[in-house]
N, C-alpha and C. Protein backbone atom coordinates (compact mmCIF):
# COMPACT_ATOMS: atom_id res chain seq x y z
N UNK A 1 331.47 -50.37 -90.62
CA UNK A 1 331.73 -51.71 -90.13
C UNK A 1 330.50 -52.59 -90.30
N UNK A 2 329.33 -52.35 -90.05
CA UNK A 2 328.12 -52.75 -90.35
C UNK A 2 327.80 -53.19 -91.98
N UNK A 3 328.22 -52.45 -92.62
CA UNK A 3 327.86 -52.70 -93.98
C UNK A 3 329.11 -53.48 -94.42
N UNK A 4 330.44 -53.73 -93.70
CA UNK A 4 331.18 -54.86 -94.19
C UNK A 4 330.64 -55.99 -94.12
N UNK A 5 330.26 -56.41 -92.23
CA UNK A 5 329.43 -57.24 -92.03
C UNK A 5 328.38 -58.07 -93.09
N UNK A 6 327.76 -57.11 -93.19
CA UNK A 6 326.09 -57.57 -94.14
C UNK A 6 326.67 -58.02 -95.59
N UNK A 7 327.93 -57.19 -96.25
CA UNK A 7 328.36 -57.63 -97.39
C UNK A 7 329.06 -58.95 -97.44
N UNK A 8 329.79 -59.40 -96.11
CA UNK A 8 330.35 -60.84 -95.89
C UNK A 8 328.91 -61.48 -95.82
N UNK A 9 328.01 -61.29 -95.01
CA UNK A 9 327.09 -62.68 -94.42
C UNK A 9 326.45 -62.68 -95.87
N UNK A 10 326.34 -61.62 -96.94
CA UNK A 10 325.80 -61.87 -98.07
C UNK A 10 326.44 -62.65 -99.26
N UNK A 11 327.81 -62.56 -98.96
CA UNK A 11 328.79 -63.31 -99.93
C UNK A 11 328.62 -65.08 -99.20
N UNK A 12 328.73 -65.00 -98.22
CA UNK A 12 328.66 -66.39 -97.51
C UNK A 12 327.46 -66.96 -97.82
N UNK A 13 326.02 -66.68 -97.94
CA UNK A 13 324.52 -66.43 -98.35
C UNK A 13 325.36 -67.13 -99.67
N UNK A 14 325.44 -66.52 -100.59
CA UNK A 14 325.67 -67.11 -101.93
C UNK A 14 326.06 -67.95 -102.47
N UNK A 15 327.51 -67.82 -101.65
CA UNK A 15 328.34 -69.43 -101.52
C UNK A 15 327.60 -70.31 -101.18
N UNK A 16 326.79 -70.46 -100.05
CA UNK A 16 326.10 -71.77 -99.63
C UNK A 16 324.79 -71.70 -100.36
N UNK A 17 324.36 -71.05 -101.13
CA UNK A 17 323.05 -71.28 -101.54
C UNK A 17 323.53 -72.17 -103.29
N UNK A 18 324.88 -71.10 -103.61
CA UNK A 18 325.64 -71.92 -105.01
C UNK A 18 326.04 -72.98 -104.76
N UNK A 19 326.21 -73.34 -103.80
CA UNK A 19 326.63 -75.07 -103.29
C UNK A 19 325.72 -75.74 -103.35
N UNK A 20 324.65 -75.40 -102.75
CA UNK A 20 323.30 -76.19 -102.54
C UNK A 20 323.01 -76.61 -103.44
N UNK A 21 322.42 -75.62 -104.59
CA UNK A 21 321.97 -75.77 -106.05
C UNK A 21 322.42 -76.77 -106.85
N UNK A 22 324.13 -76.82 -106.99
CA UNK A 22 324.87 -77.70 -107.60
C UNK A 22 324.93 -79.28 -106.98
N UNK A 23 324.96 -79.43 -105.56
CA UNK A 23 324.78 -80.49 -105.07
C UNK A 23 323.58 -81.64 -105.74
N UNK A 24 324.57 -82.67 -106.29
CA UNK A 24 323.67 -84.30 -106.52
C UNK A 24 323.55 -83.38 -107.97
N UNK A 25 324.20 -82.85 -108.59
CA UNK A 25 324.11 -82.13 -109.91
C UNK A 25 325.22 -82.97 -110.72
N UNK A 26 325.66 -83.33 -112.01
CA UNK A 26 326.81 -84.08 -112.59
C UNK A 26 327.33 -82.52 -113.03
N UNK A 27 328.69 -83.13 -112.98
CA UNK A 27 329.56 -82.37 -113.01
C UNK A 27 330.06 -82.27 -114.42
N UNK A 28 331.16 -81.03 -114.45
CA UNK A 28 332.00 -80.93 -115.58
C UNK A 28 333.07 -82.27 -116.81
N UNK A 29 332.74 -82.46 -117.42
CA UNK A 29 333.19 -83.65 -118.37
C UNK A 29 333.38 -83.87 -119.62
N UNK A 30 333.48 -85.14 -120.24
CA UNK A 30 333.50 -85.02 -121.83
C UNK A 30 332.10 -84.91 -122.33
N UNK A 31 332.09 -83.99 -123.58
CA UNK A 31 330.34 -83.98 -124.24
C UNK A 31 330.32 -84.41 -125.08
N UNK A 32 328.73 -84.97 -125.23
CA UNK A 32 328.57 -85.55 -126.49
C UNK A 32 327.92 -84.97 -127.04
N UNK A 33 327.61 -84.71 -128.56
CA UNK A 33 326.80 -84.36 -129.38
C UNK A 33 325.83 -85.59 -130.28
N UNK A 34 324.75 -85.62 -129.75
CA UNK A 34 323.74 -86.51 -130.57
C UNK A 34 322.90 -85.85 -131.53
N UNK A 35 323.31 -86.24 -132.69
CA UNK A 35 322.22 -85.64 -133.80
C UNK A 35 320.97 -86.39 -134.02
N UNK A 36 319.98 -86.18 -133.79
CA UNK A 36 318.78 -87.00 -134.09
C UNK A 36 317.96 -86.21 -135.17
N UNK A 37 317.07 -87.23 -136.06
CA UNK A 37 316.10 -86.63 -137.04
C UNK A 37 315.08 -85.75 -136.68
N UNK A 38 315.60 -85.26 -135.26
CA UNK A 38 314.76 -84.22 -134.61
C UNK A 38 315.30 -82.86 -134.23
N UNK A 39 316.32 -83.22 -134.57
CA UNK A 39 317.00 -82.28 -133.40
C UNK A 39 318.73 -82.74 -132.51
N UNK A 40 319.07 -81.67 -132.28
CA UNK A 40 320.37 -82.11 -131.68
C UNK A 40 320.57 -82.20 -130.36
N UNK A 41 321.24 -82.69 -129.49
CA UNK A 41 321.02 -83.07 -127.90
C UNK A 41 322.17 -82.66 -127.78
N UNK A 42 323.02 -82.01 -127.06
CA UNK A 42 324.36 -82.13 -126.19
C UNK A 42 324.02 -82.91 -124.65
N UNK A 43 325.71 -83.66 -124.46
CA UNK A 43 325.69 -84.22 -123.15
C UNK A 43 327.03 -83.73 -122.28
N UNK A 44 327.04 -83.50 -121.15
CA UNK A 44 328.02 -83.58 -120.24
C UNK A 44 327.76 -84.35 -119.68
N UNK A 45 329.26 -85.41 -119.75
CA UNK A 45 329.19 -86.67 -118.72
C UNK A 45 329.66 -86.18 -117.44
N UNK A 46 329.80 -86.83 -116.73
CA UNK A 46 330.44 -86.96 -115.49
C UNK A 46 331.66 -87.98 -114.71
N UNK A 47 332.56 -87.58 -115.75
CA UNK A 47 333.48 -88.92 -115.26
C UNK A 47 333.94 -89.23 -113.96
N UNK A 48 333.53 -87.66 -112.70
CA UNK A 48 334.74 -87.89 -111.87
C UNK A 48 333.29 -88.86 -110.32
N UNK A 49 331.90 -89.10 -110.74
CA UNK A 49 331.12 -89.71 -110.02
C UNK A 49 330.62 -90.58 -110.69
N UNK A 50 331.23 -90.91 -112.30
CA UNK A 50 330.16 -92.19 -113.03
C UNK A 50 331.58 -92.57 -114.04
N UNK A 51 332.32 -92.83 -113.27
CA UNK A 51 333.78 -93.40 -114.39
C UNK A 51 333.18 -94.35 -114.86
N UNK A 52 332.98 -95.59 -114.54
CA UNK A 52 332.72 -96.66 -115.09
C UNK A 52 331.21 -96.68 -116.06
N UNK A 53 330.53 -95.78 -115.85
CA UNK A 53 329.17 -95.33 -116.68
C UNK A 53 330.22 -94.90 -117.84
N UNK A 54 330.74 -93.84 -117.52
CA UNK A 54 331.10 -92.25 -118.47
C UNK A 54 332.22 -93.44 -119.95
N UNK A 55 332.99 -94.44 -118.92
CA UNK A 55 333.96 -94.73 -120.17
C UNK A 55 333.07 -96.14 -120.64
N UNK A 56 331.81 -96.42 -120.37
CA UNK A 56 331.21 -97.57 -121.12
C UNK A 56 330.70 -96.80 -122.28
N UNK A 57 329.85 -95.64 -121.67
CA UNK A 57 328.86 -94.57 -123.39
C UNK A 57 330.23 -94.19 -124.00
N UNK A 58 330.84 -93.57 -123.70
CA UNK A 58 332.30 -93.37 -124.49
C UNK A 58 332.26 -94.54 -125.83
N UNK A 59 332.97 -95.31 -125.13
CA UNK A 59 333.29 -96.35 -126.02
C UNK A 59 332.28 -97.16 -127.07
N UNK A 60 331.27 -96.69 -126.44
CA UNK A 60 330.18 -97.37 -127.54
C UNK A 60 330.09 -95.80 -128.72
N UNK A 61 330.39 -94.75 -128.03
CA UNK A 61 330.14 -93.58 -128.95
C UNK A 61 331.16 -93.63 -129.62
N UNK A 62 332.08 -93.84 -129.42
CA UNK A 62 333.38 -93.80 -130.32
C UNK A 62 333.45 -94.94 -131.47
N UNK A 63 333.21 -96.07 -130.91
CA UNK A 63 332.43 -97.20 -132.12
C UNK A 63 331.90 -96.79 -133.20
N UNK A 64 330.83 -95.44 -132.66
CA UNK A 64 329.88 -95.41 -134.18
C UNK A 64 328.78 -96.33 -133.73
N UNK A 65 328.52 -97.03 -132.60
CA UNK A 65 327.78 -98.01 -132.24
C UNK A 65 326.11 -97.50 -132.22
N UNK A 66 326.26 -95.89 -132.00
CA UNK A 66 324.71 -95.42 -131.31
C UNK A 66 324.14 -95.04 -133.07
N UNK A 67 325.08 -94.72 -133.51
CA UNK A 67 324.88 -94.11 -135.22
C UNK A 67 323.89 -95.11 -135.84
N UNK A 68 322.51 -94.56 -136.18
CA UNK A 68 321.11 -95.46 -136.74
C UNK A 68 320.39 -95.61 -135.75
N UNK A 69 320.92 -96.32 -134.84
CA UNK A 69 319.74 -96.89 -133.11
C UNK A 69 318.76 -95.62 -133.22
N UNK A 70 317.74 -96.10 -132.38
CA UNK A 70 316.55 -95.03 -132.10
C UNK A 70 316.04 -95.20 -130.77
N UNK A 71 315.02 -94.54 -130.46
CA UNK A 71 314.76 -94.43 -129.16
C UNK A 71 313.64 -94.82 -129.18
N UNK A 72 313.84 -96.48 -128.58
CA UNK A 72 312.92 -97.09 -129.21
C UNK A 72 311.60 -97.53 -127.88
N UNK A 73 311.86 -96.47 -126.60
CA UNK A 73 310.96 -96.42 -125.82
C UNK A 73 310.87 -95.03 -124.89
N UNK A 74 309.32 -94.47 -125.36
CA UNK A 74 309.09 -93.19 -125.18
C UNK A 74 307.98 -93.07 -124.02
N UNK A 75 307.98 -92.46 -122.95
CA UNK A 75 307.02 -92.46 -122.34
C UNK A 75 306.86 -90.57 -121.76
N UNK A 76 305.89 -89.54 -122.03
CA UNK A 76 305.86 -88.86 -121.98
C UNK A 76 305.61 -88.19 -120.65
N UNK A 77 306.12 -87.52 -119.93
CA UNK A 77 306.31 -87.29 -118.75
C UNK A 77 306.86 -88.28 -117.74
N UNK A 78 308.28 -88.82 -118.68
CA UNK A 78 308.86 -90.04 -117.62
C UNK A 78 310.60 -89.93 -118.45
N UNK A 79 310.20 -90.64 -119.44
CA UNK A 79 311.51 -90.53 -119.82
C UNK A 79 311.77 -90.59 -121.27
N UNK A 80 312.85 -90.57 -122.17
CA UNK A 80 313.11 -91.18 -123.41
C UNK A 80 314.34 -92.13 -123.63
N UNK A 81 314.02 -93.09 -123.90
CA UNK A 81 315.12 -93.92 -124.18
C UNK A 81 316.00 -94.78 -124.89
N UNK A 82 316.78 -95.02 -125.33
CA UNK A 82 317.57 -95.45 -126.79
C UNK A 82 318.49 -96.25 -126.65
N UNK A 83 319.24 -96.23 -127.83
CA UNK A 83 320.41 -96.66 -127.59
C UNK A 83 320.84 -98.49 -127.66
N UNK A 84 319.73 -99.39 -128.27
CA UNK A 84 319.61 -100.96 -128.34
C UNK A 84 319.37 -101.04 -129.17
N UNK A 85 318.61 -100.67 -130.11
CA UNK A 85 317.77 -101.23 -131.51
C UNK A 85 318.06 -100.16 -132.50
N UNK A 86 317.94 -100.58 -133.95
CA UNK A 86 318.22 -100.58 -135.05
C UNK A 86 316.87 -100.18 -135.28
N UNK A 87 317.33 -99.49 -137.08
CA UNK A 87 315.65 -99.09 -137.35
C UNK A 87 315.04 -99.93 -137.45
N UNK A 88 315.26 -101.23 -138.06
CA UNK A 88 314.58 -102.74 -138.12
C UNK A 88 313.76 -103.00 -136.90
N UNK A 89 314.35 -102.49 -135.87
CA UNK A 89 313.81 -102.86 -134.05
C UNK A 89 314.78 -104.23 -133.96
N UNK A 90 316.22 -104.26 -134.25
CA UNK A 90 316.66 -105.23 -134.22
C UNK A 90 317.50 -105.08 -132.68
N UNK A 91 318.05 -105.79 -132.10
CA UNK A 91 318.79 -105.23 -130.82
C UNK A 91 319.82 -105.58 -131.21
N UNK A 92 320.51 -104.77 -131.06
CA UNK A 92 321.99 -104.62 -131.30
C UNK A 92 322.93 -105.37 -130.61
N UNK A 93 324.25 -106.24 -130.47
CA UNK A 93 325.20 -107.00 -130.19
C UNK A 93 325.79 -105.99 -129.04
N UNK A 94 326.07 -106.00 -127.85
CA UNK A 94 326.68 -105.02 -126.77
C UNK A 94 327.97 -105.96 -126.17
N UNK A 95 328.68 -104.84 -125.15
CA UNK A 95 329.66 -105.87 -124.51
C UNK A 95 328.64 -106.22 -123.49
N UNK A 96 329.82 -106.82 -122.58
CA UNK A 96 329.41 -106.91 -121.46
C UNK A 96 329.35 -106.13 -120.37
N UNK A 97 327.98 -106.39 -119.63
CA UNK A 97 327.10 -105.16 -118.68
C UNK A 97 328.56 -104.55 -117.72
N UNK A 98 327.76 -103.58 -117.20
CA UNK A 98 328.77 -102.65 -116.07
C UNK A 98 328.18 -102.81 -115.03
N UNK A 99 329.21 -102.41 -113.79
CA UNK A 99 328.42 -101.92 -112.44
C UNK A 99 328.12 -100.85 -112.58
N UNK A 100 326.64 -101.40 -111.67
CA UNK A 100 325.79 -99.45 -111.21
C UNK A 100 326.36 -99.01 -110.89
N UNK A 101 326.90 -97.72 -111.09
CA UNK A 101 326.65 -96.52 -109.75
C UNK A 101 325.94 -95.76 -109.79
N UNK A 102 325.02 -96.21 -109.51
CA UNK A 102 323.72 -95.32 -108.89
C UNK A 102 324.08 -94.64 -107.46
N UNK A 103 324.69 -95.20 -107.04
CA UNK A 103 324.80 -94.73 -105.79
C UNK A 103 325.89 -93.77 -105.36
N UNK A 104 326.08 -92.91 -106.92
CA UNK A 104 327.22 -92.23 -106.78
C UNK A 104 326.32 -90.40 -106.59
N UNK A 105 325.55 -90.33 -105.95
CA UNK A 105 324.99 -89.43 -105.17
C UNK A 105 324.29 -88.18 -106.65
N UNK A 106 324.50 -88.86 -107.79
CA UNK A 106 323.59 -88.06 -109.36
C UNK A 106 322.33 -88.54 -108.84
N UNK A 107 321.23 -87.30 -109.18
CA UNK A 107 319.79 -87.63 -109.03
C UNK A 107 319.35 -87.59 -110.34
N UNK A 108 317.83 -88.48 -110.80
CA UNK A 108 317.63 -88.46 -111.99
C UNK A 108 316.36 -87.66 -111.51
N UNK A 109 317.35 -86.58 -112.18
CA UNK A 109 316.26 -85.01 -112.42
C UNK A 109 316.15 -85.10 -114.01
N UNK A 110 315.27 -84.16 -114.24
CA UNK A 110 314.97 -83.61 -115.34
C UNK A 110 316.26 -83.17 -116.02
N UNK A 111 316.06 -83.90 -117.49
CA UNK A 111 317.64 -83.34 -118.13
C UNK A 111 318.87 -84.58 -117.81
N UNK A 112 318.72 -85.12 -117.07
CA UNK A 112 319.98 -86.30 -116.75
C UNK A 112 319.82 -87.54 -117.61
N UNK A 113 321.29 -87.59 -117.96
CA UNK A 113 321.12 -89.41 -118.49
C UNK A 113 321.57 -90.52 -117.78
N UNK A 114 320.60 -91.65 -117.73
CA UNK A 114 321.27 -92.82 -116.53
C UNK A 114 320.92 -93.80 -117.82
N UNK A 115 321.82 -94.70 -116.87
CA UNK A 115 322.09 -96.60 -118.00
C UNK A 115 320.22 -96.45 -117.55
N UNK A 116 319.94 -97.20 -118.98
CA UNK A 116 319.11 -98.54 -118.67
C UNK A 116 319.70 -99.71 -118.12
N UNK A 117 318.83 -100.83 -117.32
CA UNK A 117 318.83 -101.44 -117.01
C UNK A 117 318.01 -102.51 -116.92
N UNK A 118 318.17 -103.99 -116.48
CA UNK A 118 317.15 -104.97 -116.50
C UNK A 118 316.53 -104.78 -114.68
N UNK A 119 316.05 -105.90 -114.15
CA UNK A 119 315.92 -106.13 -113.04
C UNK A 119 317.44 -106.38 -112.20
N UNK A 120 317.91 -106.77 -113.07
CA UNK A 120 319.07 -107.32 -112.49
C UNK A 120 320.28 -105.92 -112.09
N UNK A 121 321.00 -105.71 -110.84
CA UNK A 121 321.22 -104.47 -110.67
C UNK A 121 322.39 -104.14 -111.60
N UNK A 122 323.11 -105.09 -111.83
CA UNK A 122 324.94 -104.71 -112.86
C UNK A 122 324.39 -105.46 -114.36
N UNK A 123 323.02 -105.19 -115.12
CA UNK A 123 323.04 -105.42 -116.20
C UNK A 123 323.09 -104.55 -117.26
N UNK A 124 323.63 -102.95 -117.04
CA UNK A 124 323.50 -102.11 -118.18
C UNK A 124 324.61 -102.36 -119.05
N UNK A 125 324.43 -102.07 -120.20
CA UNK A 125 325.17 -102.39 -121.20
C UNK A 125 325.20 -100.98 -122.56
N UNK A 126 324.29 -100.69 -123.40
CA UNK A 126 324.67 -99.54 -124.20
C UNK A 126 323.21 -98.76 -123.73
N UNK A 127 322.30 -99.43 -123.51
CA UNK A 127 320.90 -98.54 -123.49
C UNK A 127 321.12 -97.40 -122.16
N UNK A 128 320.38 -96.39 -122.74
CA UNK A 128 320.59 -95.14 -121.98
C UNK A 128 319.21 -94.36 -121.89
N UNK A 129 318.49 -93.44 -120.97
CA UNK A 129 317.40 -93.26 -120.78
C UNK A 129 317.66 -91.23 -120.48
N UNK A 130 317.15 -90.14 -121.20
CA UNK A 130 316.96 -89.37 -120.44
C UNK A 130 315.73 -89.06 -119.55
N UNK A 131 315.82 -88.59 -118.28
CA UNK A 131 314.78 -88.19 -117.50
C UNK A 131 313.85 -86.55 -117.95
N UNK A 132 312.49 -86.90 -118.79
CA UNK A 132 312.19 -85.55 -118.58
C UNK A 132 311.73 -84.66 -117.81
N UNK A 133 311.23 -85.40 -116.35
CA UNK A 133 310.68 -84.75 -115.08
C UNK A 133 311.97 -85.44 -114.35
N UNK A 134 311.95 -84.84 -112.97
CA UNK A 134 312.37 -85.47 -111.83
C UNK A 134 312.06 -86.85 -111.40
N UNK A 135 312.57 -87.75 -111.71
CA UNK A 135 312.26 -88.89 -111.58
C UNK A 135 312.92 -89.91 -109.67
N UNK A 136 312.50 -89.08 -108.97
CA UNK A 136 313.57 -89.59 -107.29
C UNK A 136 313.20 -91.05 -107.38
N UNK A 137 312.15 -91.80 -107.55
CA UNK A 137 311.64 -92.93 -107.31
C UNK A 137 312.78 -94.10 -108.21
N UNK A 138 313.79 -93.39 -109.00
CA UNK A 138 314.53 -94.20 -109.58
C UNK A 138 315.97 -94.08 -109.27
N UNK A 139 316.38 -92.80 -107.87
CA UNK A 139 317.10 -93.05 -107.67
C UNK A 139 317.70 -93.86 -106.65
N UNK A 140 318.91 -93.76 -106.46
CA UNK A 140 319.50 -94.97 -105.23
C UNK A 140 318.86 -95.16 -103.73
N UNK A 141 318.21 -96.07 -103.23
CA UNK A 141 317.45 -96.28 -101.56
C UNK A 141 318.39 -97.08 -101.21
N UNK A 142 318.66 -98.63 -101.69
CA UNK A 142 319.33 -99.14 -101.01
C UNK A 142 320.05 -100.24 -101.68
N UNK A 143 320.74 -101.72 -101.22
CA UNK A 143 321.47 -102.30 -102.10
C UNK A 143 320.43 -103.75 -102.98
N UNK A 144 318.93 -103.59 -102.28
CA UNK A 144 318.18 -104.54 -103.28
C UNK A 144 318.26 -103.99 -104.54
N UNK A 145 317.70 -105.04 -105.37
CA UNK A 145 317.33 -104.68 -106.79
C UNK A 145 316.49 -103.69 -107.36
N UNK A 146 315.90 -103.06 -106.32
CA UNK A 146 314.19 -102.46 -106.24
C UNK A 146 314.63 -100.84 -105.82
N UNK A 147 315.56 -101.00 -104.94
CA UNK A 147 315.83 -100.18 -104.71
C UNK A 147 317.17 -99.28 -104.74
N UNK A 148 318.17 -100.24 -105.30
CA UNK A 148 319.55 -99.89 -105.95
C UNK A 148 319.42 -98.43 -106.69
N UNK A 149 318.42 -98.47 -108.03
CA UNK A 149 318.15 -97.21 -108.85
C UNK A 149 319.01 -97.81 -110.11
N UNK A 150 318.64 -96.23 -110.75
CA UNK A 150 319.80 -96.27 -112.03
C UNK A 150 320.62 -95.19 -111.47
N UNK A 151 322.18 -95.48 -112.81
CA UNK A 151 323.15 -95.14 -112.59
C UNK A 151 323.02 -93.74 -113.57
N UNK A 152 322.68 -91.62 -113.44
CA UNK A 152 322.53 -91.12 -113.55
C UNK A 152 324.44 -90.90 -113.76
N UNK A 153 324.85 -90.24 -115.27
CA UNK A 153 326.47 -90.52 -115.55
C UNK A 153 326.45 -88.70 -116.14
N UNK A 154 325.32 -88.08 -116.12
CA UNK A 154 325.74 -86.64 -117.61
C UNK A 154 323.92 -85.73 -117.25
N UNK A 155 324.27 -85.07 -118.13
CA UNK A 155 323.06 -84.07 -118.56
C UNK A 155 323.22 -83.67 -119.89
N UNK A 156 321.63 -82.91 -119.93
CA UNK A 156 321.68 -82.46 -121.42
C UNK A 156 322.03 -80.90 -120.85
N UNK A 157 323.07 -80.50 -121.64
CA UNK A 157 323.61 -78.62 -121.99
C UNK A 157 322.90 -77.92 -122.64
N UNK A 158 322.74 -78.67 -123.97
CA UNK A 158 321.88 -78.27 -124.97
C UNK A 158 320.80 -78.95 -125.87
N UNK A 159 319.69 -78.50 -126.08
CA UNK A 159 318.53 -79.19 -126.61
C UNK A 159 317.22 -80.09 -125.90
N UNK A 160 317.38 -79.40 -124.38
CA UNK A 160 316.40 -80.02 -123.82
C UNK A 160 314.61 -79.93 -124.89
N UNK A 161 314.87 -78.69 -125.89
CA UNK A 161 313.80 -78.89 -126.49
C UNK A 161 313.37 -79.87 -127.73
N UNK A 162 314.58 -80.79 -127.56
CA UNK A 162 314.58 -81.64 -128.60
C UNK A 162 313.88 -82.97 -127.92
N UNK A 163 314.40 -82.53 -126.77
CA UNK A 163 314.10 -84.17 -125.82
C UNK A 163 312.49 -84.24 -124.99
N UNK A 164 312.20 -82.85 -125.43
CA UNK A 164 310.68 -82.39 -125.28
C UNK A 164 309.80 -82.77 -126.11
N UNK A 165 310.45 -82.75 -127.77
CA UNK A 165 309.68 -82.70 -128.59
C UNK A 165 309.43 -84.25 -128.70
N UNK A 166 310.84 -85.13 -128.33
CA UNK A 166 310.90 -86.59 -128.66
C UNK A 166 309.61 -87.09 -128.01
N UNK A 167 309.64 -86.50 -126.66
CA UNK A 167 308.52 -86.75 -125.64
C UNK A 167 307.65 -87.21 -125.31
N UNK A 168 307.14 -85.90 -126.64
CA UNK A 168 305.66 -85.81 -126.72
C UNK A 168 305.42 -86.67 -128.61
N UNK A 169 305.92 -87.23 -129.19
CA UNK A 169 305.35 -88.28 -129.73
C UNK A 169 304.36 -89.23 -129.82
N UNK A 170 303.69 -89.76 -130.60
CA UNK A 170 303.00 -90.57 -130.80
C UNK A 170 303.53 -91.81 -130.40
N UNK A 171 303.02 -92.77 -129.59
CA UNK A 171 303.75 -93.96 -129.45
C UNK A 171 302.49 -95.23 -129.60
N UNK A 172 303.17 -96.60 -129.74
CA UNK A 172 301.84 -97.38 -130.04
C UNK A 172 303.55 -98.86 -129.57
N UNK A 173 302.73 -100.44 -129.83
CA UNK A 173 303.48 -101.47 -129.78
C UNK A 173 304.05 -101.84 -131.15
N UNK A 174 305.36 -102.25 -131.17
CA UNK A 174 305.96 -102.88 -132.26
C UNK A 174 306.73 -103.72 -131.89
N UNK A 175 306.78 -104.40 -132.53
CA UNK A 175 307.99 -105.67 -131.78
C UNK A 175 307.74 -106.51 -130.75
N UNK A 176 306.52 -106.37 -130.37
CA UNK A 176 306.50 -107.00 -128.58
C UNK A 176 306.29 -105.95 -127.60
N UNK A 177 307.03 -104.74 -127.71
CA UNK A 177 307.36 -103.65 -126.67
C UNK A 177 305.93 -102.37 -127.10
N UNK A 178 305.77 -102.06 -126.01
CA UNK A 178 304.97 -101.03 -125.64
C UNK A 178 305.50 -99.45 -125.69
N UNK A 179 305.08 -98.22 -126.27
CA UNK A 179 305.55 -96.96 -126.12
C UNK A 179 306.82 -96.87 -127.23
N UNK A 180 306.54 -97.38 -128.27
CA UNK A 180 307.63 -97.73 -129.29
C UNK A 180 306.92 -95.87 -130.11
N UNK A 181 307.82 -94.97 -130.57
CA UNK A 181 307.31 -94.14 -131.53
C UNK A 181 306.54 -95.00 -132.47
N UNK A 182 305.14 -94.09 -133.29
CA UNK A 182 304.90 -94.41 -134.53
C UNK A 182 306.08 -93.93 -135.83
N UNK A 183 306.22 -92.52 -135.31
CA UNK A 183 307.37 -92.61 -136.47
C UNK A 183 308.49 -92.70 -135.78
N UNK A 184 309.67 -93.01 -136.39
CA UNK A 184 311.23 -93.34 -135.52
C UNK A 184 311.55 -92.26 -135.26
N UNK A 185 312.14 -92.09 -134.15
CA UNK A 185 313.21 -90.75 -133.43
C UNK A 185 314.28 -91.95 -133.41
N UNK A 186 315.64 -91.41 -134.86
CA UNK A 186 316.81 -91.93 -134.98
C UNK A 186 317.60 -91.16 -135.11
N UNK A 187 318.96 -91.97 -133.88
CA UNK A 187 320.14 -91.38 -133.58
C UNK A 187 320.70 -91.21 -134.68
N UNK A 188 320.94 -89.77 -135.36
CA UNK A 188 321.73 -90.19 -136.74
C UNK A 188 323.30 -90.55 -136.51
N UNK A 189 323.47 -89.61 -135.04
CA UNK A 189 325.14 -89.47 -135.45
C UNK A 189 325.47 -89.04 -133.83
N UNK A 190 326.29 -90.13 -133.07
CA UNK A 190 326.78 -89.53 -131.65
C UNK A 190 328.33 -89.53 -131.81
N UNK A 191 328.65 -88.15 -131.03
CA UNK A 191 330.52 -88.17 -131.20
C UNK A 191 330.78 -86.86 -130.03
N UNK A 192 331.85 -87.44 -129.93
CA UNK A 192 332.31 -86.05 -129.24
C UNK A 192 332.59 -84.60 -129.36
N UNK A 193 332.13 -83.79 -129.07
CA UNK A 193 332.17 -82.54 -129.25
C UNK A 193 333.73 -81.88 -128.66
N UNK A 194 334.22 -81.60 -129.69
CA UNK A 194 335.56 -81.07 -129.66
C UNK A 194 336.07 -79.63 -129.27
N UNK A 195 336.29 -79.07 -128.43
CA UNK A 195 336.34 -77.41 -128.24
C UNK A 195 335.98 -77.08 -127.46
């Protein structure tokens, strides 16, 4: 009877420690596959806490819209980010911005993708940022601008060592902008991964 005991409070132990873990984690969704001149990225979105994130990257991925763009701001031990500019450094034509949800309880940990954004809290539009550390200071505090956050929609599955390597790049100014690669990290090819 004793050793039933200890084998329940140990199954219960697991359950709540496997809950824990996963908690403020994105969930199961559609993936993307990004091919870059580096390397390949997989994504799981999260449609059922970032709908309105999950079907804006959708639709720009399904366009063909991300196909050429580069990641045209790198900061190493912060983030990498893409998804606006052309190899030219031209910015690309977008719809119109979405609402955050940042506040849909995704943390931007290490490995997560959230919208870019301006100051302004509902201005994301195609730009997208992965986090390569834990980044809490960007997630949701409250409903100012400062403290709204970004809207964290997916993760990377596969190729966090791609998004390592992007990382750690050389970066310098081009265009006006600061932390631009010297050489381009370009999106060759984003689509959905089928299977």
């Amino acid at each position: 009877m004793k050793a039933l005991r200890i084998l329940m409070a140990a199954v219960a132990l697991t359950i709540l420690c496997a809950g824990a873990a996963f908690a403020g984690k994105p969930g199961a969704g559609p993936v993307i596959v990004m091919e870059t001149n580096m390397g390949t990225i997989m994504l799981m979105l999260d449609e059922k806490k970032a709908p309105v994130s999950v079907a804006n990257f959708l639709a720009y991925v399904d366009e063909g819209f991300y196909d050429g763009t580069i990641f045209h701001r790198v900061i190493d031990g912060f983030m990498i980010q893409g998804g606006g500019f052309d190899a030219t450094m031209a910015q690309k034509a977008t719809h119109a911005p979405i609402a955050n949800e940042a506040a849909n309880g995704l943390d931007n940990d290490r490995g997560t993708i959230a919208m870019a954004r301006t100051m302004d809290v509902d201005s994301a539009t195609s730009q997208f940022f992965i986090n390569t550390v834990d980044n809490a200071f960007l997630n949701h505090k409250d409903g100012s601008s400062r403290g709204f956050g970004y809207a964290v929609f997916g993760r990377v599955i596969r190729g966090m060592d791609v998004v390592d390597k992007i990382s750690g790049v050389v970066t310098g100014r081009s265009s006006g902008m600061q932390d631009v690669p010297r050489e381009q990290v370009i999106i060759t090819r984003a689509y959905r991964h089928e299977g």
